[in-house]
C-alpha atoms as a PDB file:
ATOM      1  CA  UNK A   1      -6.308  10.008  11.893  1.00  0.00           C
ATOM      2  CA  UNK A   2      -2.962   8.885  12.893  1.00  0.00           C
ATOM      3  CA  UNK A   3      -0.430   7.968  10.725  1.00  0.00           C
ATOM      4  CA  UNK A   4       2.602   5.622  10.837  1.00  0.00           C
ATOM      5  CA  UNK A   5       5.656   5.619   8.612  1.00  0.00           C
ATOM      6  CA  UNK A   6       8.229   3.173   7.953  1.00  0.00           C
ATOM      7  CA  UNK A   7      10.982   3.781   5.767  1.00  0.00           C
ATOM      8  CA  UNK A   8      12.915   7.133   6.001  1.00  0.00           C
ATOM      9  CA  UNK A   9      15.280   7.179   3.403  1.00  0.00           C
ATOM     10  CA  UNK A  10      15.974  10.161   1.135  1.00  0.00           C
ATOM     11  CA  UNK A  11      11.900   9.974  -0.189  1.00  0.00           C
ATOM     12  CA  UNK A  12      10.294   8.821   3.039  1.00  0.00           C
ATOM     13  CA  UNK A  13      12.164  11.454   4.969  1.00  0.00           C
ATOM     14  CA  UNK A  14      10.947  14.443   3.806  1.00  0.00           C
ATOM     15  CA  UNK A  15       7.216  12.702   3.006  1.00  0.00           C
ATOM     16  CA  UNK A  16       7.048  11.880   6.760  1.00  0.00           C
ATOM     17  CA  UNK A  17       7.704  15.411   7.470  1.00  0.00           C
ATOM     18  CA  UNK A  18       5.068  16.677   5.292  1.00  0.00           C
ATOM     19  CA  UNK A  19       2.593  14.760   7.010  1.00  0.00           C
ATOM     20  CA  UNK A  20       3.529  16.491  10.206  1.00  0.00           C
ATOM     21  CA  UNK A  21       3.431  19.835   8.478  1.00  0.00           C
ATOM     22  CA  UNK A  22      -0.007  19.528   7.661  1.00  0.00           C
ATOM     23  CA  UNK A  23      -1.173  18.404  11.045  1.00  0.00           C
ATOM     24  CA  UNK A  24      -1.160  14.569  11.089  1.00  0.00           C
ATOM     25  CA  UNK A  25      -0.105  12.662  14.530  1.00  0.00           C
ATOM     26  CA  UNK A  26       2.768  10.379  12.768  1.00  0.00           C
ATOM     27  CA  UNK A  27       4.418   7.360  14.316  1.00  0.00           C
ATOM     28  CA  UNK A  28       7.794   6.505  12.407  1.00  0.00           C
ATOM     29  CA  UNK A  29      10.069   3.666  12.200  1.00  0.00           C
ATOM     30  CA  UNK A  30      13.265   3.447  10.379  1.00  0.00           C
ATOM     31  CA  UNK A  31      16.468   0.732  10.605  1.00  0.00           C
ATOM     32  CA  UNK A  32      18.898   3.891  11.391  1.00  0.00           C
ATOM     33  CA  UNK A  33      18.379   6.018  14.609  1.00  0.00           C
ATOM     34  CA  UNK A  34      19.499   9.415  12.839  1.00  0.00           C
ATOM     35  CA  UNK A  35      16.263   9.733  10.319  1.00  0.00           C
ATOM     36  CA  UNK A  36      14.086   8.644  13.409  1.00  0.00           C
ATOM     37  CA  UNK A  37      15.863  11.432  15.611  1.00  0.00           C
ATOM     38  CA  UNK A  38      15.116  13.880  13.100  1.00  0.00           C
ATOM     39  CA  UNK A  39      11.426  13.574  12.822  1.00  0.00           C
ATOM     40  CA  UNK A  40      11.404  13.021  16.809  1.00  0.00           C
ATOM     41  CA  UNK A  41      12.965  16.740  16.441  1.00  0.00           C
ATOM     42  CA  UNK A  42       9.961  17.368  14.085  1.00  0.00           C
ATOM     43  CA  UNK A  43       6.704  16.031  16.213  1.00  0.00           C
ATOM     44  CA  UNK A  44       6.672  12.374  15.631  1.00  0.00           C
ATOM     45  CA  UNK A  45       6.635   9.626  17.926  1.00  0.00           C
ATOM     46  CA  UNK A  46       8.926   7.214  17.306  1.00  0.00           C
ATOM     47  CA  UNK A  47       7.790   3.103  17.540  1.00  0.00           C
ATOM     48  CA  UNK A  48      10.650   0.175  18.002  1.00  0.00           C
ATOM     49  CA  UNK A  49       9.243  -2.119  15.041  1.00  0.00           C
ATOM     50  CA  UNK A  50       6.646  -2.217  12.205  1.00  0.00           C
ATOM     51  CA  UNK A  51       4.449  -3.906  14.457  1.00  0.00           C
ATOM     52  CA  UNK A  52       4.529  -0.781  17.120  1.00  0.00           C
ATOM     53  CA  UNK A  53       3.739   1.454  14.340  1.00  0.00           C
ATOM     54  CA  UNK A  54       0.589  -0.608  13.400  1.00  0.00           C
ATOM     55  CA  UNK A  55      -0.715  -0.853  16.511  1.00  0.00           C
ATOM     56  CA  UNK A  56      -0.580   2.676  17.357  1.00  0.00           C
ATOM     57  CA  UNK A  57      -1.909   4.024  13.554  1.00  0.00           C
ATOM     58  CA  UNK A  58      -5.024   4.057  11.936  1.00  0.00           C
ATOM     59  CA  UNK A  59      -3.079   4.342   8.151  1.00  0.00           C
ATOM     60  CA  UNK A  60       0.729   3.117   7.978  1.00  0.00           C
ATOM     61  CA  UNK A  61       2.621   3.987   5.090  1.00  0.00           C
ATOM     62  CA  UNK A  62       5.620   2.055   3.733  1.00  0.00           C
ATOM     63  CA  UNK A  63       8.693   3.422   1.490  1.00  0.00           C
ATOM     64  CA  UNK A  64      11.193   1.190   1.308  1.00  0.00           C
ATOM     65  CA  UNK A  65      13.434   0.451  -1.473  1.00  0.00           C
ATOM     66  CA  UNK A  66      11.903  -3.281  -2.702  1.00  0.00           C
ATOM     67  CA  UNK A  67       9.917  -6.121  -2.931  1.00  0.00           C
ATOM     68  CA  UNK A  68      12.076  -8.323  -0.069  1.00  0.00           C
ATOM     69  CA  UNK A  69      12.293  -5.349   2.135  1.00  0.00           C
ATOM     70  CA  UNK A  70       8.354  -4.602   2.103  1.00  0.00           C
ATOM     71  CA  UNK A  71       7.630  -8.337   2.185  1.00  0.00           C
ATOM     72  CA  UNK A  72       9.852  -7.953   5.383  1.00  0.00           C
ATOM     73  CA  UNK A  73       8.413  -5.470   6.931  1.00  0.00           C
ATOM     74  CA  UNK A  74       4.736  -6.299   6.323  1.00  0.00           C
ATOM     75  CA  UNK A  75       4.902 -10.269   6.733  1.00  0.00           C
ATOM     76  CA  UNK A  76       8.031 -10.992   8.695  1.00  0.00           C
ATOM     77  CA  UNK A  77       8.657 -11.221  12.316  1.00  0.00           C
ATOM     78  CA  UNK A  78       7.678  -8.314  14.301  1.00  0.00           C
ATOM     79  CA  UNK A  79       5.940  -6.740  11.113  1.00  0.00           C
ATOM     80  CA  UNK A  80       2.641  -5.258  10.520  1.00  0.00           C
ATOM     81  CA  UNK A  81       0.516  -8.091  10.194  1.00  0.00           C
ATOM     82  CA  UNK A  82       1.423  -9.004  14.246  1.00  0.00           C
ATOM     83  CA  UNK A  83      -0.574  -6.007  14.662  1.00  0.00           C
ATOM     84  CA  UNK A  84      -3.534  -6.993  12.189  1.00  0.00           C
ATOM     85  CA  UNK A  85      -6.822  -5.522  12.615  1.00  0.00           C
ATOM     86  CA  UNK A  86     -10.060  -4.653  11.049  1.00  0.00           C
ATOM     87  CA  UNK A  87      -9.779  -1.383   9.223  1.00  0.00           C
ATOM     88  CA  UNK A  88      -6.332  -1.336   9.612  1.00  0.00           C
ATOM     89  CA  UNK A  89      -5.141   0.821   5.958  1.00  0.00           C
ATOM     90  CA  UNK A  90      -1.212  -0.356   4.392  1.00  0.00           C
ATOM     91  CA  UNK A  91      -0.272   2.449   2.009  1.00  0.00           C
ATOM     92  CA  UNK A  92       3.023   1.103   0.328  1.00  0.00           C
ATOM     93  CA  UNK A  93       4.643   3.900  -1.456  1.00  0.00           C
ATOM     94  CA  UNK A  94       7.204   2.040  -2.419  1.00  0.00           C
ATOM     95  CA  UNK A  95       7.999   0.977  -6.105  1.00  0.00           C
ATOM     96  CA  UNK A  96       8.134  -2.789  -6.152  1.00  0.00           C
ATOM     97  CA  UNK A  97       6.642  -5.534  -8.469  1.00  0.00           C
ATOM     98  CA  UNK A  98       3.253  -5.692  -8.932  1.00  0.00           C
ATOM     99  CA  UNK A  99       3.279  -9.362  -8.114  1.00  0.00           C
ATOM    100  CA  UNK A 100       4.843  -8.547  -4.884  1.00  0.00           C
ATOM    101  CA  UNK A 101       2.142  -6.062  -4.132  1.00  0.00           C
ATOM    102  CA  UNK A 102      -0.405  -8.166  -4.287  1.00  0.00           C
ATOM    103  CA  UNK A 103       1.188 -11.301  -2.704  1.00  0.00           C
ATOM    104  CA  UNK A 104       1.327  -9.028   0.404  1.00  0.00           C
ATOM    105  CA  UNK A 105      -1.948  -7.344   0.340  1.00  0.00           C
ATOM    106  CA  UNK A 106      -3.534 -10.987   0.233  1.00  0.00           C
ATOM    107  CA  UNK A 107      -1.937 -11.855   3.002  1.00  0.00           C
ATOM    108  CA  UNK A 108      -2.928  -8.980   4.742  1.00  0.00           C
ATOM    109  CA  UNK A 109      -6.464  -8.859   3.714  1.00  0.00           C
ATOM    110  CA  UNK A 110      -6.799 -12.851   5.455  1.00  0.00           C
ATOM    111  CA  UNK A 111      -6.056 -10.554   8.498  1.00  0.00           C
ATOM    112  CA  UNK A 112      -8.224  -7.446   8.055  1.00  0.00           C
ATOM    113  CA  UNK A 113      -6.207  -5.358   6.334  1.00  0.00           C
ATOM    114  CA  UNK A 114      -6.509  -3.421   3.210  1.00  0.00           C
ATOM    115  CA  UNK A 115      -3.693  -2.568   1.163  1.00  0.00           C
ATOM    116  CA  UNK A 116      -3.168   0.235  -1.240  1.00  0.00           C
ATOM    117  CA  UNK A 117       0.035   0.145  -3.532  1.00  0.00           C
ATOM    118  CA  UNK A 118       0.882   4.344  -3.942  1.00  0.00           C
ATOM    119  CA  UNK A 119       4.339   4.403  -5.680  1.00  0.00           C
ATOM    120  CA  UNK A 120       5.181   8.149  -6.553  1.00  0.00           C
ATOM    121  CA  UNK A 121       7.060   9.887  -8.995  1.00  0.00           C
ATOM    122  CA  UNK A 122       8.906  12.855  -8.544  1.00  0.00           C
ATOM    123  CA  UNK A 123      12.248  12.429  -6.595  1.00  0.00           C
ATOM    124  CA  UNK A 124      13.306  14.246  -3.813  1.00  0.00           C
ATOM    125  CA  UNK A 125      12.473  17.484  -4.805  1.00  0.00           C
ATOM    126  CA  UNK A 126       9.093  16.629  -5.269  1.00  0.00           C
ATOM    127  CA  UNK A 127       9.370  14.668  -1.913  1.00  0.00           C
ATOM    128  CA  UNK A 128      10.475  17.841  -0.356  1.00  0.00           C
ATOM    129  CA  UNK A 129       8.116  20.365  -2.092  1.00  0.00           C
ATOM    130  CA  UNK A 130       5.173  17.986  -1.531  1.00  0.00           C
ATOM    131  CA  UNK A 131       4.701  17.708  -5.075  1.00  0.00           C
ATOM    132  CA  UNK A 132       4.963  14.082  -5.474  1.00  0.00           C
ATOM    133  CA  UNK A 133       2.966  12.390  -8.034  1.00  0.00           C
ATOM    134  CA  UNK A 134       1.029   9.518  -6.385  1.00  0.00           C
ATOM    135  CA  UNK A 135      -0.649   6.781  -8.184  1.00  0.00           C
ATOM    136  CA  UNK A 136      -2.710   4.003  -6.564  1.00  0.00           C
ATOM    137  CA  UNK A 137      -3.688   0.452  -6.915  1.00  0.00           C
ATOM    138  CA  UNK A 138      -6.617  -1.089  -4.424  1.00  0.00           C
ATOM    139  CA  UNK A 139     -10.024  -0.470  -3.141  1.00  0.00           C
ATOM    140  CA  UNK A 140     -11.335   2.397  -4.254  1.00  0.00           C
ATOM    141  CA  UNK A 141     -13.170   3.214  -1.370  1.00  0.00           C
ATOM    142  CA  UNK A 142      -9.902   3.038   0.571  1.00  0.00           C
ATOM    143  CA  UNK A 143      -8.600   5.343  -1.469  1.00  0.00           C
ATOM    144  CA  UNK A 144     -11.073   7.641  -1.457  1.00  0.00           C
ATOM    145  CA  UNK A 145     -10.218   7.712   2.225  1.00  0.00           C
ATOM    146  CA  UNK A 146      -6.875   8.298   2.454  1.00  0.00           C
ATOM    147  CA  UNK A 147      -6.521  10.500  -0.525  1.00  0.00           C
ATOM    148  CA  UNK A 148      -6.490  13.878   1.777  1.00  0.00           C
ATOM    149  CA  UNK A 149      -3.685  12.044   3.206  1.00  0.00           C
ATOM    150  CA  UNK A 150      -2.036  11.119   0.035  1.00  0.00           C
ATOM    151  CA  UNK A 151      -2.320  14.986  -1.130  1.00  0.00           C
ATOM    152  CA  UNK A 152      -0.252  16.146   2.015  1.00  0.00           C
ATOM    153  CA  UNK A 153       3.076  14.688   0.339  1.00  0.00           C
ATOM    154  CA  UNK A 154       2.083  15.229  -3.649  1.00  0.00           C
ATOM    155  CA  UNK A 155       0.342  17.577  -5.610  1.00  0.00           C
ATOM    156  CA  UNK A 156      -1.911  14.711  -7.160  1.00  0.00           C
ATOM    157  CA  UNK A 157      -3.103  11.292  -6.368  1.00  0.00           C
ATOM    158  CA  UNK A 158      -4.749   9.560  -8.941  1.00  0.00           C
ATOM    159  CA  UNK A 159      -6.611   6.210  -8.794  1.00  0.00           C
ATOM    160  CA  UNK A 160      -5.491   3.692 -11.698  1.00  0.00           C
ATOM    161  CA  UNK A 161      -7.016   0.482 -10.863  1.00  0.00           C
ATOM    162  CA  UNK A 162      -7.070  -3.146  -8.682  1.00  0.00           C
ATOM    163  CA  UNK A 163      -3.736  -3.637  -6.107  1.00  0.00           C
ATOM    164  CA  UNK A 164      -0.804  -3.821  -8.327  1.00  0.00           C
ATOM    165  CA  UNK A 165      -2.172  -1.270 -10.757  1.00  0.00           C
ATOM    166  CA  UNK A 166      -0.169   1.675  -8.883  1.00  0.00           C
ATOM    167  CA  UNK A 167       3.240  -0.051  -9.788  1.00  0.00           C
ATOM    168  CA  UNK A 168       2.540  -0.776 -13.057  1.00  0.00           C
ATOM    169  CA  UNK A 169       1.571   2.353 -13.457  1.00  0.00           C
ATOM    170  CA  UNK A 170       5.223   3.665 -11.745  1.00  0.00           C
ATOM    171  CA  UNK A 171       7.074   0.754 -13.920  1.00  0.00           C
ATOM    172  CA  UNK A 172       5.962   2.774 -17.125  1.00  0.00           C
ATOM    173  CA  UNK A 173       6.637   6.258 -15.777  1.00  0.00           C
ATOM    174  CA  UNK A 174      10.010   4.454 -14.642  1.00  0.00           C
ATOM    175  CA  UNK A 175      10.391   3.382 -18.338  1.00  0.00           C
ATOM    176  CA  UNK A 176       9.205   6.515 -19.946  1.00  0.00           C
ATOM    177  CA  UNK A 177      11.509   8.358 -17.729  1.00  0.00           C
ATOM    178  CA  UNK A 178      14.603   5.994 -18.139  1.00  0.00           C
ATOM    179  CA  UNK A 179      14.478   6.459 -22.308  1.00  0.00           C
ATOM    180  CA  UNK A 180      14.434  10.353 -22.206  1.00  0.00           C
ATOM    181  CA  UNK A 181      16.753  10.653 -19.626  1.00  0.00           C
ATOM    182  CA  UNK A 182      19.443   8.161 -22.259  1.00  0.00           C
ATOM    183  CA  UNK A 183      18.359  10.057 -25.264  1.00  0.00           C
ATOM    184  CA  UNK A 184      18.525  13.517 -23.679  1.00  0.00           C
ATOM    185  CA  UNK A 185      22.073  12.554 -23.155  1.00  0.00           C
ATOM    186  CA  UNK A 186      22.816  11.242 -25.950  1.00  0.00           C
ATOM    187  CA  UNK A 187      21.385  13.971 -28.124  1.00  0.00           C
ATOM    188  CA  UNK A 188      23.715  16.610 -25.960  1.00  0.00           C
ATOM    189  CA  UNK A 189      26.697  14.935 -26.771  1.00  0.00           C
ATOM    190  CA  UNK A 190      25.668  14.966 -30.671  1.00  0.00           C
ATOM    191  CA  UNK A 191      25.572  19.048 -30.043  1.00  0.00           C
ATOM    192  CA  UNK A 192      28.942  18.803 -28.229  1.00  0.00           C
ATOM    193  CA  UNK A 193      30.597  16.515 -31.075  1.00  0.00           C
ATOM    194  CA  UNK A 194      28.993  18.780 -33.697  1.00  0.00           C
ATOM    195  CA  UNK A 195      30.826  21.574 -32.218  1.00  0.00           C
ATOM    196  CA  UNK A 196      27.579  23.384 -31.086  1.00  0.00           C
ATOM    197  CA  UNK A 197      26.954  24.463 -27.120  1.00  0.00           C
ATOM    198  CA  UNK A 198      25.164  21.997 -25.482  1.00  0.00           C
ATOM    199  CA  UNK A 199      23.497  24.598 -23.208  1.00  0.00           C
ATOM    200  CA  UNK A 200      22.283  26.121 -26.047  1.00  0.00           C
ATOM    201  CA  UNK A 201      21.038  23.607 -27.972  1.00  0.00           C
ATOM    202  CA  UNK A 202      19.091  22.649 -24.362  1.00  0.00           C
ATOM    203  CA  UNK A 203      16.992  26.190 -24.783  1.00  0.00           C
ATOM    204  CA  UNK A 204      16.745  26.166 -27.912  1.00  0.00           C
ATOM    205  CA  UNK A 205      14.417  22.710 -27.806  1.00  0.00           C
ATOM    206  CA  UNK A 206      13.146  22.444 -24.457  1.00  0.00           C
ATOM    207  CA  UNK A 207       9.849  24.746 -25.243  1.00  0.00           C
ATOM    208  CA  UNK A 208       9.320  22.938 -28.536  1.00  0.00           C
ATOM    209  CA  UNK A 209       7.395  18.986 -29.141  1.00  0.00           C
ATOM    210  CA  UNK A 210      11.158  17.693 -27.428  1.00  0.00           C
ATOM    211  CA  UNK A 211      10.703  19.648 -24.013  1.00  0.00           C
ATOM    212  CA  UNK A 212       9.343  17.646 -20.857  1.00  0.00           C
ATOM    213  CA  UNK A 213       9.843  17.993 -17.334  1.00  0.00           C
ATOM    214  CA  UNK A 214      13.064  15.196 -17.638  1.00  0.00           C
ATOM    215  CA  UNK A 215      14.387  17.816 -19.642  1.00  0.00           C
ATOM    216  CA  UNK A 216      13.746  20.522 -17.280  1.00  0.00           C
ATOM    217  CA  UNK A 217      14.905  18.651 -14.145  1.00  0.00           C
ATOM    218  CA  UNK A 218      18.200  16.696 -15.523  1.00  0.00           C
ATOM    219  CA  UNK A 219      19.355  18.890 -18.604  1.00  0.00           C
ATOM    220  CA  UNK A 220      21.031  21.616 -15.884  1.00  0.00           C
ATOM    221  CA  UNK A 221      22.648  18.364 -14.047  1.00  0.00           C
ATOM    222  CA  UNK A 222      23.890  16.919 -17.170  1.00  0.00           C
ATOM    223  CA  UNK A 223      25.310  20.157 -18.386  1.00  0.00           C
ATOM    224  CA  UNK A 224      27.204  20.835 -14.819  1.00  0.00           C
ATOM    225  CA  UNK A 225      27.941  17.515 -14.348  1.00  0.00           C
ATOM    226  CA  UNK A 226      25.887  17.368 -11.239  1.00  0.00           C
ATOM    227  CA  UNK A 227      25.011  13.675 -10.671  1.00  0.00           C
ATOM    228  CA  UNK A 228      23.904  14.323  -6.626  1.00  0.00           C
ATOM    229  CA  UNK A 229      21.695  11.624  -6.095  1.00  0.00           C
ATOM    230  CA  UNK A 230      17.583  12.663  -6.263  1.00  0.00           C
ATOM    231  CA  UNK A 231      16.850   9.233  -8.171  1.00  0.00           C
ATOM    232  CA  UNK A 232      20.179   6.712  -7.829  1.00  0.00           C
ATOM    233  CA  UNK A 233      21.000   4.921 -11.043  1.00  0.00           C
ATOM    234  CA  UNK A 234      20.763   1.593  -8.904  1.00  0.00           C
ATOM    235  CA  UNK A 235      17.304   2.260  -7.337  1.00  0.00           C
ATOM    236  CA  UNK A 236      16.642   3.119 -11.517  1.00  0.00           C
ATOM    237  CA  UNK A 237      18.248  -0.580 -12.805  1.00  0.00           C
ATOM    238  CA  UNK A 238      15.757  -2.254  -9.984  1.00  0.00           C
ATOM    239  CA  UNK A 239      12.928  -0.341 -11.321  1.00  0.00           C
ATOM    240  CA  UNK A 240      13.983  -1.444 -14.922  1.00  0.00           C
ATOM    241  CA  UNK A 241      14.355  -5.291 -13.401  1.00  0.00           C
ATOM    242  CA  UNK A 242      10.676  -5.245 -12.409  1.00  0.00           C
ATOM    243  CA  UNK A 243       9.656  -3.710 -15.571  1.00  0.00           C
ATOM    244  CA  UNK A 244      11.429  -6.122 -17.371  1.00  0.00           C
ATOM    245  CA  UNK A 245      10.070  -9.175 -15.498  1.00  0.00           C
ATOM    246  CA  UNK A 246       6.326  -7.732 -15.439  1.00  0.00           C
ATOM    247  CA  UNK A 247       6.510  -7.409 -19.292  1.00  0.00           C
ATOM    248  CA  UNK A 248       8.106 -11.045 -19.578  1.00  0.00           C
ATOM    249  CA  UNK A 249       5.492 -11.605 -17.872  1.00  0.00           C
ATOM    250  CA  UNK A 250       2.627 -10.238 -20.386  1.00  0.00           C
ATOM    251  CA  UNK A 251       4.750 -10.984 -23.312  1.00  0.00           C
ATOM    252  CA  UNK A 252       5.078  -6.921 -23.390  1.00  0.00           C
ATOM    253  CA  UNK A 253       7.804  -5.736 -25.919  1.00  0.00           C
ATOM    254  CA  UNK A 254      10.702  -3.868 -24.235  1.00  0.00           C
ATOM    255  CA  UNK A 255      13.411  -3.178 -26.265  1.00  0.00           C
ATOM    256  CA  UNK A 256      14.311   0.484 -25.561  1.00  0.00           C
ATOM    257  CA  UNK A 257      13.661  -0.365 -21.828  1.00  0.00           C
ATOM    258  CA  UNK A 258      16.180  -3.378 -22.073  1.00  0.00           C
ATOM    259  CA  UNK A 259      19.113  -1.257 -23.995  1.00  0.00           C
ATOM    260  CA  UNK A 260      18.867   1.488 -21.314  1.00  0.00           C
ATOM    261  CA  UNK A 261      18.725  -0.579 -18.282  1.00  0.00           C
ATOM    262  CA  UNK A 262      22.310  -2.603 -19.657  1.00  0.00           C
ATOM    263  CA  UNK A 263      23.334   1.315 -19.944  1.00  0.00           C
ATOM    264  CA  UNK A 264      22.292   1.404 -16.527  1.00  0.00           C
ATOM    265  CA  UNK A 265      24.114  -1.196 -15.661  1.00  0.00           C
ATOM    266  CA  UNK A 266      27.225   0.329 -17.321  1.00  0.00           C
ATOM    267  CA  UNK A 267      27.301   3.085 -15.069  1.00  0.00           C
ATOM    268  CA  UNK A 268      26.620   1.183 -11.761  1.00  0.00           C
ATOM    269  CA  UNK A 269      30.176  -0.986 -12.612  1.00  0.00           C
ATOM    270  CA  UNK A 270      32.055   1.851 -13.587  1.00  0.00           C
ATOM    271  CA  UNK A 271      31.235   3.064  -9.862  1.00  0.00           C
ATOM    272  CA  UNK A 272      28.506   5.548 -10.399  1.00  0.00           C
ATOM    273  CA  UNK A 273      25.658   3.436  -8.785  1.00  0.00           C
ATOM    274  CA  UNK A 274      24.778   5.876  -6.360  1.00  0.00           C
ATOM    275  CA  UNK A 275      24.613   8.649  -8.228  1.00  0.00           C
ATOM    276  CA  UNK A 276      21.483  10.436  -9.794  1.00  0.00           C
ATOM    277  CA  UNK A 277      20.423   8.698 -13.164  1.00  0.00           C
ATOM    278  CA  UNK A 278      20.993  11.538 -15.458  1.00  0.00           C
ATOM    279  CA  UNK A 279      24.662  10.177 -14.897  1.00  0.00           C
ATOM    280  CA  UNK A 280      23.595   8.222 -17.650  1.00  0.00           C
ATOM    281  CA  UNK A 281      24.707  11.285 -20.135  1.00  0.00           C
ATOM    282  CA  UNK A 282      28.234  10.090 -18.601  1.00  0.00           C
ATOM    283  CA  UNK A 283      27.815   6.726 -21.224  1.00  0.00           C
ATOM    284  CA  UNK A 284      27.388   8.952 -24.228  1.00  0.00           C
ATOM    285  CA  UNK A 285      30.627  10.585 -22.756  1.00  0.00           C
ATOM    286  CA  UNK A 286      32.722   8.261 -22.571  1.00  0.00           C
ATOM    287  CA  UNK A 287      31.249   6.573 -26.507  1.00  0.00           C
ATOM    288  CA  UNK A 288      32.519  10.118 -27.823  1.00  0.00           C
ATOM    289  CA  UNK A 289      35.560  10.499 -26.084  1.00  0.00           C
ATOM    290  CA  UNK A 290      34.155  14.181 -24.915  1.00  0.00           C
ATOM    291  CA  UNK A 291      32.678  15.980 -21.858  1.00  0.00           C
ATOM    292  CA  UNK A 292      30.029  18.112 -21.633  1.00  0.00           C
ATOM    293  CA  UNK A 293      31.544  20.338 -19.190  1.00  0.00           C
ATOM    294  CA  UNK A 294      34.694  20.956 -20.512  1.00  0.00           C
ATOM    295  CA  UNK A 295      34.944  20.548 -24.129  1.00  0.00           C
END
């Protein structure tokens, strides 16, 4: 089976390369020459549009960071569909709305093709590590036959339901995620104002009903005010945008999701929108008057 990739950005990067670890033929396209030099460097051919990669690939997988972009990609000049054919498989692994998924996959199927939506959760570590967490949205048989491929970049892939179901799926992780990630911040800087060490406080909870992996992952990075970008607080705001609008939508109730994205939002004009979301302990910093790192 050969595989094409479009989209090498800090999660396809690393994904793409796991493919090749694990033996796939992989075909890549991205819009800057470096990331495609480095998988060159790594086994993979290299294609000069989405509509190369197609026609070369028996699966093509998309990460790209939204909607427009794979709407671009898939439908627009020189995309995917120019190389429409029966059996032809679309992975997007992107996290877009689910209204956008499906918009595209029905214009694909007219041509042939069957679309999956796989968003992922995880970051870049787990895009590294190959530990990704993939959900998916589409044909189930489809699934069924890609999901060897799926499990060479994550350590699960798990069906949820009809295209679009994958990103819904990602838009609550995205919320669930967004709301500990506020409140694990804001609870350190109660321990800091209270005069007790954050770090300790941290241990003290993270094994009891409070502990999760956000905890695990972004505590450390709050506490050394290390906001290196796995998951950018921008990429995090467009996430919360497409929750937002999907629950509109459905008439969903989103208040906690709606106070952290405007947090969110905070952070990206005080010039922090590229760095990693658990910057967002930086808004309960500033509230106090305090720092976690220094007291």
């Amino acid at each position: 089976m050969k595989i094409g990739f479009i989209g090498l950005g800090i999660m396809g990067r690393p994904m793409a390369a796991n493919l090749l670890k694990a033996g796939y033929e992989v075909v890549v396209r991205n819009r800057s020459a470096a990331a495609e030099e480095e998988l060159r460097a790594l086994g993979a051919t290299v294609a000069g549009s989405p509509r190369e990669v197609a026609a070369q690939s028996d699966v093509v997988i998309t990460m790209l960071p939204n909607s427009p972009d794979v709407r671009l990609v898939c439908l627009g000049e020189g995309g995917i569909i120019e190389a429409a054919r029966e059996g032809l498989v679309v992975v997007d692994m992107s996290s877009i709305a689910p209204t956008a998924a499906r918009e595209v996959g029905e214009a694909l199927a007219a041509k042939g093709v069957t679309m999956l939506d796989a968003p992922v959760s995880g970051g870049e570590p787990g895009a590294v590590a190959g530990t990704l967490s993939i959900m998916a949205g589409g044909d189930r048989a489809t699934f069924d036959r890609v999901r060897d491929v799926l499990l060479a970049m994550g350590r699960s892939a798990a069906y949820v339901g009809p295209l679009g179901a994958g990103n819904i799926a990602k838009l609550a992780n995205q919320t669930v995620v967004a709301v500990n990630i506020a409140v694990l911040g804001e609870a350190l800087v109660l321990a800091r104002l209270s005069g007790v060490d954050p770090a300790a406080v941290l241990e003290a909870i993270k094994g009891g009903l409070a502990g999760s992996n956000v905890m695990n992952a972004k505590g450390p990075m709050m506490l050394g005010g290390d906001f290196r970008p796995g998951f950018r607080v921008d990429l995090h705001v467009k996430d919360l945008d497409n929750v937002l609008a999907t629950g509109h939508g459905v008439h969903a109730p989103l208040p906690l999701t709606a106070a952290v994205r405007e947090m969110l939002s905070s952070l990206g004009a005080d010039g922090h929108g590229s760095d990693d979301h658990s910057a967002l302990v930086t808004y309960f910093e500033k509230l106090g008057n305090t720092r976690l790192t220094d007291g």
